[in-house]
C-alpha atoms as a PDB file:
ATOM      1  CA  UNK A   1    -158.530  94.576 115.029  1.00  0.00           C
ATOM      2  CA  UNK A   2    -161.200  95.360 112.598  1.00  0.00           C
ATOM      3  CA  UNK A   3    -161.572  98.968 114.315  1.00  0.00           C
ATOM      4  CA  UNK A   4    -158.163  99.569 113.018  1.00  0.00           C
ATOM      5  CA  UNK A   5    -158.825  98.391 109.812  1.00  0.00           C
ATOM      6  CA  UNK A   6    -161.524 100.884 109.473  1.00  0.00           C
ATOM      7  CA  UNK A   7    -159.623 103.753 110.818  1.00  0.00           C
ATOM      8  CA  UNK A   8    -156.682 102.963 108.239  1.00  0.00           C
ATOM      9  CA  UNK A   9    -159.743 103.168 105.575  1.00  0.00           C
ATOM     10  CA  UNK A  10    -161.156 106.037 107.048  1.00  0.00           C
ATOM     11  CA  UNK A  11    -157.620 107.833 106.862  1.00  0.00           C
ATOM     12  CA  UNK A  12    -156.533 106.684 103.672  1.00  0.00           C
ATOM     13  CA  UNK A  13    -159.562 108.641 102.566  1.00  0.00           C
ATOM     14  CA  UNK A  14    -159.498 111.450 104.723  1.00  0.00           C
ATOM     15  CA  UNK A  15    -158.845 114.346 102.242  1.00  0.00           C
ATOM     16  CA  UNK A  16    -161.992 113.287 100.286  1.00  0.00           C
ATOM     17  CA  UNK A  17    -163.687 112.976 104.074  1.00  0.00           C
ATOM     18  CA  UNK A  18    -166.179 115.856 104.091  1.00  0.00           C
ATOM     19  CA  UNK A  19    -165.136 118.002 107.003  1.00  0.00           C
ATOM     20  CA  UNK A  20    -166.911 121.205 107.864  1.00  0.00           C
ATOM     21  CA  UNK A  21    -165.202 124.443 108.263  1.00  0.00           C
ATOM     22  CA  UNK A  22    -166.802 125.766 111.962  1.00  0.00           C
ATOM     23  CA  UNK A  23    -167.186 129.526 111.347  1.00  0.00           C
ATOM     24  CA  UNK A  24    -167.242 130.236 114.633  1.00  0.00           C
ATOM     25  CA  UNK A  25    -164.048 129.307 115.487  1.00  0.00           C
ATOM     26  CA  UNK A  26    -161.189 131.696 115.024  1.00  0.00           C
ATOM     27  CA  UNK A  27    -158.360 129.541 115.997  1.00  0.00           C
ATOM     28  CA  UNK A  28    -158.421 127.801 112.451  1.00  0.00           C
ATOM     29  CA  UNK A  29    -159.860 124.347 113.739  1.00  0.00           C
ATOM     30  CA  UNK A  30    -162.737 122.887 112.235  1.00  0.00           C
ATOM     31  CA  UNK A  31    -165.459 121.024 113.663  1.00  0.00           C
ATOM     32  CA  UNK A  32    -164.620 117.175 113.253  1.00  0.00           C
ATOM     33  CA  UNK A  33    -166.384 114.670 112.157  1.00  0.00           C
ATOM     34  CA  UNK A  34    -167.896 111.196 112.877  1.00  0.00           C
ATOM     35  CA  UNK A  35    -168.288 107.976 110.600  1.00  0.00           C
ATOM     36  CA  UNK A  36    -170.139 105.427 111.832  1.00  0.00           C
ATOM     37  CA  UNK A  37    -168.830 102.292 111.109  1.00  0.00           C
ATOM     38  CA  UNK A  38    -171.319  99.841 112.256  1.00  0.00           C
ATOM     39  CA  UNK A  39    -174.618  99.808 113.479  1.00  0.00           C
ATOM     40  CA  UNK A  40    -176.440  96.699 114.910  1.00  0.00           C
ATOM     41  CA  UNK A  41    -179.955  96.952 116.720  1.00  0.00           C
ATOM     42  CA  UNK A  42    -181.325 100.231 117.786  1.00  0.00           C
ATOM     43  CA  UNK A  43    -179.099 102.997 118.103  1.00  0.00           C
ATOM     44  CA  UNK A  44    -180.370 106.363 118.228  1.00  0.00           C
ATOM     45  CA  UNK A  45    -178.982 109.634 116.927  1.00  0.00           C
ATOM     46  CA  UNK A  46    -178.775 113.812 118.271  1.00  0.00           C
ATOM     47  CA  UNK A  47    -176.882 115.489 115.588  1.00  0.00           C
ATOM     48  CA  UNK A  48    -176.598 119.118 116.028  1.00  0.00           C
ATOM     49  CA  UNK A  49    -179.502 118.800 118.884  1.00  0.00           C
ATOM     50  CA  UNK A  50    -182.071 117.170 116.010  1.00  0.00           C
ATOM     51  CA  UNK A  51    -182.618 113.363 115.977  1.00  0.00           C
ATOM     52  CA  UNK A  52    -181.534 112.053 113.140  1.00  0.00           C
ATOM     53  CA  UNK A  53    -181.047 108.677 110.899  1.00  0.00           C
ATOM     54  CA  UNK A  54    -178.268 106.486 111.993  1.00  0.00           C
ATOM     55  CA  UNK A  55    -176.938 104.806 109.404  1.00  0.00           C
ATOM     56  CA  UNK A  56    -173.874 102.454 108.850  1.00  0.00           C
ATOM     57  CA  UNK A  57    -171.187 104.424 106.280  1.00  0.00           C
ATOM     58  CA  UNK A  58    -172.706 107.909 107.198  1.00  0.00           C
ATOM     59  CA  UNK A  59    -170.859 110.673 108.550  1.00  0.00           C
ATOM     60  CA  UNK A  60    -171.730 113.761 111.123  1.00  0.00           C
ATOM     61  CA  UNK A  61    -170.585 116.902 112.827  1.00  0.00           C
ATOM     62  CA  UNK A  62    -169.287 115.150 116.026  1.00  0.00           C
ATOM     63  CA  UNK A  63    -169.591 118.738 118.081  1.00  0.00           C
ATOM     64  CA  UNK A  64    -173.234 118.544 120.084  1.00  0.00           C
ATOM     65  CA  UNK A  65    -174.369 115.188 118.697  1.00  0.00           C
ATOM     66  CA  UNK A  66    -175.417 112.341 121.309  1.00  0.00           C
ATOM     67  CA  UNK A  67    -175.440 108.704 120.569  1.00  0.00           C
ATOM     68  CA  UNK A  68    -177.498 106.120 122.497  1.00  0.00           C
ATOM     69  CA  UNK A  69    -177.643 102.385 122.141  1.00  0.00           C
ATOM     70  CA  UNK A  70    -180.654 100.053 123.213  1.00  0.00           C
ATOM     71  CA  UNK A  71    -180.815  96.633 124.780  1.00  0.00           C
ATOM     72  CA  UNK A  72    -178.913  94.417 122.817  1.00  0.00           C
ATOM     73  CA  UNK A  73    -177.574  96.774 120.563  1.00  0.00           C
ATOM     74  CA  UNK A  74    -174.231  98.242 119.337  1.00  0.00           C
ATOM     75  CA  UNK A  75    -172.687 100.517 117.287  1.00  0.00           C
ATOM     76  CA  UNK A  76    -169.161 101.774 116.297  1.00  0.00           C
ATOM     77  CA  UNK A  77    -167.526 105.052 115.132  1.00  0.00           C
ATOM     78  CA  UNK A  78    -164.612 106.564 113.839  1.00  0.00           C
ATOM     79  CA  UNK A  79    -163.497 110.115 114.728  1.00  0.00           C
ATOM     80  CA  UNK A  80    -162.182 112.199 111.519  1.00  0.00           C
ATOM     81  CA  UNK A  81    -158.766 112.198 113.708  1.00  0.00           C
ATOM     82  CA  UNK A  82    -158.607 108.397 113.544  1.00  0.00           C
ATOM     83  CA  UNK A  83    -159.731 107.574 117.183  1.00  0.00           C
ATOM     84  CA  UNK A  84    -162.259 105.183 117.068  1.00  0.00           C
ATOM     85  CA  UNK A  85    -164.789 103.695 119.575  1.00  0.00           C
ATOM     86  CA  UNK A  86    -167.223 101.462 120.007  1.00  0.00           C
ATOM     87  CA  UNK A  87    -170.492 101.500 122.554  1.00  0.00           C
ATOM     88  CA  UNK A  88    -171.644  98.624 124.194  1.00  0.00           C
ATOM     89  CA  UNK A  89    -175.586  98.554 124.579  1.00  0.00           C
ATOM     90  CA  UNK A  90    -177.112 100.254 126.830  1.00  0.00           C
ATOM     91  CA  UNK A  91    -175.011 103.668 126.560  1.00  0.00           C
ATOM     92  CA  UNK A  92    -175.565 107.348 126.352  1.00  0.00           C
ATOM     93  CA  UNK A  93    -172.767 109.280 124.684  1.00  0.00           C
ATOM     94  CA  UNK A  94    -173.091 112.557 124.434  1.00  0.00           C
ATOM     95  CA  UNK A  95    -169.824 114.857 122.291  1.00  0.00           C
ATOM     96  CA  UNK A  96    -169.975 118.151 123.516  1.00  0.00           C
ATOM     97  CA  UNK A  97    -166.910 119.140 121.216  1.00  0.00           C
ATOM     98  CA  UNK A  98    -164.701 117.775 118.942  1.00  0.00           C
ATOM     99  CA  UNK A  99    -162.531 120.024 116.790  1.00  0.00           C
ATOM    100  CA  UNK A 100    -159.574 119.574 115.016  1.00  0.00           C
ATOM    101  CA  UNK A 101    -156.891 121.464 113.099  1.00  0.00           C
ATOM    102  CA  UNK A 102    -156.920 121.057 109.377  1.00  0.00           C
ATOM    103  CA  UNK A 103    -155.477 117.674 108.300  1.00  0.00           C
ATOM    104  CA  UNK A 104    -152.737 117.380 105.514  1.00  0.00           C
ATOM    105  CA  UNK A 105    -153.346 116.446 102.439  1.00  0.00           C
ATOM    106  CA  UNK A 106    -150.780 113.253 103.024  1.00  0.00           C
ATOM    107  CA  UNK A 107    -151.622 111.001 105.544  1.00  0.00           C
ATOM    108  CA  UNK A 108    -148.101 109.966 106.817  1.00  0.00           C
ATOM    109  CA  UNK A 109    -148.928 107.141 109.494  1.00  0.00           C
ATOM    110  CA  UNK A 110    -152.370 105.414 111.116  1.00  0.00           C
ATOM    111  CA  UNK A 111    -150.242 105.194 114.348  1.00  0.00           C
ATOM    112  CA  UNK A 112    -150.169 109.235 114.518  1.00  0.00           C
ATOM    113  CA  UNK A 113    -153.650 111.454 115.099  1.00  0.00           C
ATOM    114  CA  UNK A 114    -153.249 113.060 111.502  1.00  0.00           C
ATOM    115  CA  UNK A 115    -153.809 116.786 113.309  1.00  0.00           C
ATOM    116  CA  UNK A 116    -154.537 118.157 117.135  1.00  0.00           C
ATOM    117  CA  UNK A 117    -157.788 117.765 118.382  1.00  0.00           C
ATOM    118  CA  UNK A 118    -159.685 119.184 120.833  1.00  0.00           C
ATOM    119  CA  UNK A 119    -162.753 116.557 122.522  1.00  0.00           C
ATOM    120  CA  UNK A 120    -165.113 116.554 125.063  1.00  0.00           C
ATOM    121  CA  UNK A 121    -167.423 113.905 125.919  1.00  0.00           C
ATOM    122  CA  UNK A 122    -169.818 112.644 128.173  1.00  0.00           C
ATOM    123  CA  UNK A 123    -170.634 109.089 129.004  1.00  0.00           C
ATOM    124  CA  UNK A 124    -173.928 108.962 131.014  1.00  0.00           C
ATOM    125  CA  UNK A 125    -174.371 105.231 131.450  1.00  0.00           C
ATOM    126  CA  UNK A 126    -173.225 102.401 129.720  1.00  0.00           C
ATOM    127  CA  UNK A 127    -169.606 101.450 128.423  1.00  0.00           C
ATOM    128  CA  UNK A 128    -166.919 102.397 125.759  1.00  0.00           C
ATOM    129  CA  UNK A 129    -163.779 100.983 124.217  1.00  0.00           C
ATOM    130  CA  UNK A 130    -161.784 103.602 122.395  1.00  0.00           C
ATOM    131  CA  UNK A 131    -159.092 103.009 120.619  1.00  0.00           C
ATOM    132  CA  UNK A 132    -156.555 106.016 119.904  1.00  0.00           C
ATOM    133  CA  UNK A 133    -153.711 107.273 117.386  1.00  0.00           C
ATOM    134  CA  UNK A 134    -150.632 108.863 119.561  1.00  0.00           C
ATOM    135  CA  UNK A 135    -152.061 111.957 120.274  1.00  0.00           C
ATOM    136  CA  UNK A 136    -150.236 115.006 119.565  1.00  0.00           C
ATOM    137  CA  UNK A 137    -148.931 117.261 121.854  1.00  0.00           C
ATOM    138  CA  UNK A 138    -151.727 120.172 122.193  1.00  0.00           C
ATOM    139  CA  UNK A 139    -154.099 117.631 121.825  1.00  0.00           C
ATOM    140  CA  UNK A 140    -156.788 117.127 124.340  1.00  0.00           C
ATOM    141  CA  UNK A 141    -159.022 114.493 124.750  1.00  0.00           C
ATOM    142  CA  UNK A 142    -161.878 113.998 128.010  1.00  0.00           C
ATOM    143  CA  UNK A 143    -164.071 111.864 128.440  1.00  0.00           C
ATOM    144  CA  UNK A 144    -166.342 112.742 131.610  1.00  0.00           C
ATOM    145  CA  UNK A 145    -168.621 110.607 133.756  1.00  0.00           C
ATOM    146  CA  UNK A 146    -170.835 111.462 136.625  1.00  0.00           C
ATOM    147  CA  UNK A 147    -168.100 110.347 139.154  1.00  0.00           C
ATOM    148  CA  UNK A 148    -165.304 112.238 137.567  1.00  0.00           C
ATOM    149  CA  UNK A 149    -162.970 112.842 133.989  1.00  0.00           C
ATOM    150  CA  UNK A 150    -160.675 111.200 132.306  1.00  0.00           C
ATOM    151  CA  UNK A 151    -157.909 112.910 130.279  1.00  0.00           C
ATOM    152  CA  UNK A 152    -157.244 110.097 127.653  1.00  0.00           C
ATOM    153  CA  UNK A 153    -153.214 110.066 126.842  1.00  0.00           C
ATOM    154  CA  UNK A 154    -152.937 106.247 126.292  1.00  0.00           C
ATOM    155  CA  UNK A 155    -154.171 104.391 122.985  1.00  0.00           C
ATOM    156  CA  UNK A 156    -156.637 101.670 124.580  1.00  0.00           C
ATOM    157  CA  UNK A 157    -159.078 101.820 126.985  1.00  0.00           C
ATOM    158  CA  UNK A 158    -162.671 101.185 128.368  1.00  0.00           C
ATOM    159  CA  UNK A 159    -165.275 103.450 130.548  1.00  0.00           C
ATOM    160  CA  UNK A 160    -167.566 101.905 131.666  1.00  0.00           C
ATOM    161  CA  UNK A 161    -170.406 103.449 134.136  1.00  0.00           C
ATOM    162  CA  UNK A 162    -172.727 101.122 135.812  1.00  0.00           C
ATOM    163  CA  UNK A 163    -176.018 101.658 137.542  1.00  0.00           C
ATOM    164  CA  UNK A 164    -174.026 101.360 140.854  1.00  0.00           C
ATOM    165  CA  UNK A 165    -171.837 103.999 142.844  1.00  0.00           C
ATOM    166  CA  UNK A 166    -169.107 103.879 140.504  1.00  0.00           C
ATOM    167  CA  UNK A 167    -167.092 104.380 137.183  1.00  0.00           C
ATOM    168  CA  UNK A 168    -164.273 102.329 136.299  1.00  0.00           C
ATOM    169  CA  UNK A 169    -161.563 102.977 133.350  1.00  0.00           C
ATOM    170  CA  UNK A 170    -159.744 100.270 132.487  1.00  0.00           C
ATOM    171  CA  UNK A 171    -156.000 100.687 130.506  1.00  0.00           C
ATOM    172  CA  UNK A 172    -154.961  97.434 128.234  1.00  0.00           C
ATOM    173  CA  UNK A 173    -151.319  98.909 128.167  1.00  0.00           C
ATOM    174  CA  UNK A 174    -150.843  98.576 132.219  1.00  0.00           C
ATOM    175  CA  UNK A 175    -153.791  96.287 132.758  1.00  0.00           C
ATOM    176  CA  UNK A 176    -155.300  98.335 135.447  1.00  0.00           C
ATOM    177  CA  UNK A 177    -158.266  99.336 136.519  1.00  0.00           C
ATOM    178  CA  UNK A 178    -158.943 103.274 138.243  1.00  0.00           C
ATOM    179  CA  UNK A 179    -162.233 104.030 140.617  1.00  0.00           C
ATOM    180  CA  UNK A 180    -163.855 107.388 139.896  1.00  0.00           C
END
């Protein structure tokens, strides 16, 4: 449980949480963020197309950014609408969009996302636990592979996509496993 621990510290500071206002969006969401909560071995950063520094405690615009761990290497983050996943090694991540509508100033739960979101994500290779608020309704969150998409409506689960013919999603809630 030490994801959730850092999602209830993430949200308990989330009005001092630097998120950006997205100019181009005229539906009043603003481009989310992503804190990256731990770091081991090499993990490799796109933010905003550019490579960047990863670093343990930073933070990034989520929208275009691409994360990629190496041989026996991890890393994991925390979405600025308290979802939070970690990537096994060997994975390619890549956001293509995460927005969300303006939090509150009063966090009232860490069960609840604390506004609608809007994400899309690709996972290339590799594998992913994430671990999810209740989403609200409006929300959206998909995570694609190359055999298929998953809308995500439950609160745990793993992707993983292997170097075979196949992607598998696993659900801890019904302890079951779907081939994409």
């Amino acid at each position: 449980m030490r994801i959730r621990r850092i999602v209830t510290l993430l949200l308990a500071a989330l009005p001092g949480f630097a998120v950006a206002q997205d100019a181009a969006s005229s539906a009043g969401s603003i481009a989310g963020k992503l804190y990256v909560a731990e770091v081991k071995g090499q993990v490799h950063l796109l933010a905003g197309g550019k490579p960047a520094e990863i670093r343990q405690a930073m933070s990034f615009e989520a929208s275009r950014s691409q994360v990629e761990t190496g041989t026996n290497s991890r890393s994991s983050l925390a979405f600025s609408n308290g979802t939070a996943i970690s990537l096994a090694a060997g994975t390619l991540l890549s956001i293509q969009k995460f927005e969300q509508a303006p939090p509150p100033q009063a966090i009232v739960s860490v069960e609840q996302e604390v506004s609608e979101s809007r994400t899309d994500a690709t996972i290339t290779r590799g594998s992913i636990a994430i671990t999810t608020p209740r989403l609200l309704k409006g929300s959206a969150m998909i995570y694609s592979t190359p055999h298929g998409s998953i809308n995500v409506r439950g609160q745990k689960l793993v992707i993983s996509v292997g170097e075979g013919s196949r992607s598998e999603e696993h659900t801890s809630e019904l302890q079951s496993l779907a081939y994409l």
